[in-house]
Protein backbone atom coordinates (compact mmCIF):
# COMPACT_ATOMS: atom_id res chain seq x y z
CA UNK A 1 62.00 -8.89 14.35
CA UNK A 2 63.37 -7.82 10.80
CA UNK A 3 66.46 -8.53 9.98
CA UNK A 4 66.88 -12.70 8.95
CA UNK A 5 69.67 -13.05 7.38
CA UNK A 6 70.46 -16.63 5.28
CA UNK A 7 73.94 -17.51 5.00
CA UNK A 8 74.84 -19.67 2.78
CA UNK A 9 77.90 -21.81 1.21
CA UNK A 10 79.55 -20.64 -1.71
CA UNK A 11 80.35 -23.92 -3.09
CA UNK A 12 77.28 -26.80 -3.69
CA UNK A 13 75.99 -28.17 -0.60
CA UNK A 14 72.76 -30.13 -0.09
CA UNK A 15 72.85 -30.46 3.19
CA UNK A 16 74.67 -29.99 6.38
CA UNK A 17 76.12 -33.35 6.23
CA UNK A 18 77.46 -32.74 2.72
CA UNK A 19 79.58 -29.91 3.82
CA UNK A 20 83.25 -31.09 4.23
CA UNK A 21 84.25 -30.63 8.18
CA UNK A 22 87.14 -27.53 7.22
CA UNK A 23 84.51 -25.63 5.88
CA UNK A 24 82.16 -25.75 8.64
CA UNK A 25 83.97 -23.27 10.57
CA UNK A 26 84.64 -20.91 8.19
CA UNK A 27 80.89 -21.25 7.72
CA UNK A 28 79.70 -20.93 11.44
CA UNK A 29 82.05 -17.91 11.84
CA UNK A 30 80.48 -16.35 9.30
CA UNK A 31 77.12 -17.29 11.61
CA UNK A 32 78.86 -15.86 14.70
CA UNK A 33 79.56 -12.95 12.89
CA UNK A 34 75.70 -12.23 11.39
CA UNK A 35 74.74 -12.72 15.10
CA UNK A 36 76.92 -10.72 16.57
CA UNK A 37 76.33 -7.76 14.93
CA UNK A 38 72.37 -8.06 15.32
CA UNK A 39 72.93 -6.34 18.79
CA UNK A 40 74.86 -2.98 17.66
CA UNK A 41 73.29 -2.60 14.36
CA UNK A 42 69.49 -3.66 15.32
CA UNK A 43 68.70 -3.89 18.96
CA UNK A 44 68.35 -7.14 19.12
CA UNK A 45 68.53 -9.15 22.41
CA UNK A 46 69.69 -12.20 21.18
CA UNK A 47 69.13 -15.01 17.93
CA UNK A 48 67.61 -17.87 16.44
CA UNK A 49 70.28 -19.92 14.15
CA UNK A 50 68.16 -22.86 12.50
CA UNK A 51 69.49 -24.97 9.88
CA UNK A 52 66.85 -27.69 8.34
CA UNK A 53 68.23 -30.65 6.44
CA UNK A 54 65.65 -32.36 4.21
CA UNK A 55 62.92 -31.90 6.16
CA UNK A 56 61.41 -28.54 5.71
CA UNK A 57 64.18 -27.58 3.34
CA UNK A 58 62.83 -25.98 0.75
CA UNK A 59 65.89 -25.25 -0.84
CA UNK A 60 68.22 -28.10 -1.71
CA UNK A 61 71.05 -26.07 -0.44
CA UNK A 62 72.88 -25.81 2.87
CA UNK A 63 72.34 -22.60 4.33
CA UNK A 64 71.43 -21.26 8.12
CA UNK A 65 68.78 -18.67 9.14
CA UNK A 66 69.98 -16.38 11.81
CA UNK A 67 67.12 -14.42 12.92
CA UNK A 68 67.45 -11.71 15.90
CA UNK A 69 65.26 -11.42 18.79
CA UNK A 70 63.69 -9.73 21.35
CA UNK A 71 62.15 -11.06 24.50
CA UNK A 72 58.16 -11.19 23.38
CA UNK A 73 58.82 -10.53 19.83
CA UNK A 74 56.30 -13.64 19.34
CA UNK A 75 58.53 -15.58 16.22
CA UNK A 76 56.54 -18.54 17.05
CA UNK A 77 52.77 -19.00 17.36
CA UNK A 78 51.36 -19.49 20.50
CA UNK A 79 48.57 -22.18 21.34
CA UNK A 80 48.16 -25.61 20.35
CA UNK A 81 50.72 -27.42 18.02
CA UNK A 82 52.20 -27.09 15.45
CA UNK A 83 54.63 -24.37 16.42
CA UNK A 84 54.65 -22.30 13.68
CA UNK A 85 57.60 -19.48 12.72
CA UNK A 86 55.33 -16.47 11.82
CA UNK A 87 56.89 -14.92 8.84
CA UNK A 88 56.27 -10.99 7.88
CA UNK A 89 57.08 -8.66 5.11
CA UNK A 90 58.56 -5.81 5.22
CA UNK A 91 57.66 -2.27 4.13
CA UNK A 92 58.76 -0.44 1.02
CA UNK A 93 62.41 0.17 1.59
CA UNK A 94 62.20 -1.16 4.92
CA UNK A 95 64.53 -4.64 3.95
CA UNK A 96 67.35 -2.34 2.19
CA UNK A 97 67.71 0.29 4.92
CA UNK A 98 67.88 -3.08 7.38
CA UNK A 99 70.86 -5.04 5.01
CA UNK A 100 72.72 -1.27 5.29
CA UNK A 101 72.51 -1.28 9.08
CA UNK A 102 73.91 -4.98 9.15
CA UNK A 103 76.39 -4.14 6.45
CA UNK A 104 77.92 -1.05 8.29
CA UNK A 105 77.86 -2.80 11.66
CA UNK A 106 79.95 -6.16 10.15
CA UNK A 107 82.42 -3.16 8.38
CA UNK A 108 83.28 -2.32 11.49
C-alpha cells in the first residue's frame, strides 16, 4: 500500500542502540503518530513499523519504516523462503498527492 513513511532522528544515530533512552520516546511518538494517521488520511487497516540495525541497513542511520496495510495487500512474497518485502513505485505525482494526505491528516 503507498504511503511508507521513514522517520528518522534528527541528531546522528547509527543504530537503535546508539540512540540515548530520552530520545526514544520522543522518537516512537513520532512513530505512533505516522501510524495513526495512516487510517484517516489513507484507508489503511493497520501498519508495519520495522527498524533494521546492521543487518539489512542500508543506511548507517537509525530510522523506522512505518508502512500501512490492508488485509491481502501482499507486502511480502508468498512461497518458499526468503520472505521478501515487495517494493513498488509510484506513479507520476502519485508520492506528493500521498505526503499531502498524511501531512493534512497529522495537522489535524
Amino acid at each position: 500500500m503507498p504511503g511508507h513513511t521513514l522517520v528518522i532522528t534528527r541528531e546522528h544515530f547509527a543504530t537503535l542502540e546508539d540512540v540515548p533512552s530520552e530520545l526514544l520516546a520522543p522518537f516512537f511518538g513520532v512513530v505512533q503518530r505516522i501510524s495513526k494517521v495512516f487510517g484517516p488520511a489513507l484507508g489503511a487497516e493497520g501498519t508495519l513499523v520495522a527498524i533494521n540495525t546492521r543487518v539489512s541497513q542500508s543506511v548507517p542511520h537509525v530510522h523506522a519504516h512505518v508502512v500501512p496495510r490492508r488485509k491481502g495487500d501482499r507486502l511480502f512474497s508468498t512461497g518458499a523462503p526468503p520472505m521478501l518485502w515487495i517494493r513498488r513505485g509510484y506513479k507520476e505525482g502519485e508520492a506528493e498527492a500521498i505526503a499531502a494526505k498524511i501531512r493534512d491528516a497529522l495537522a489535524v
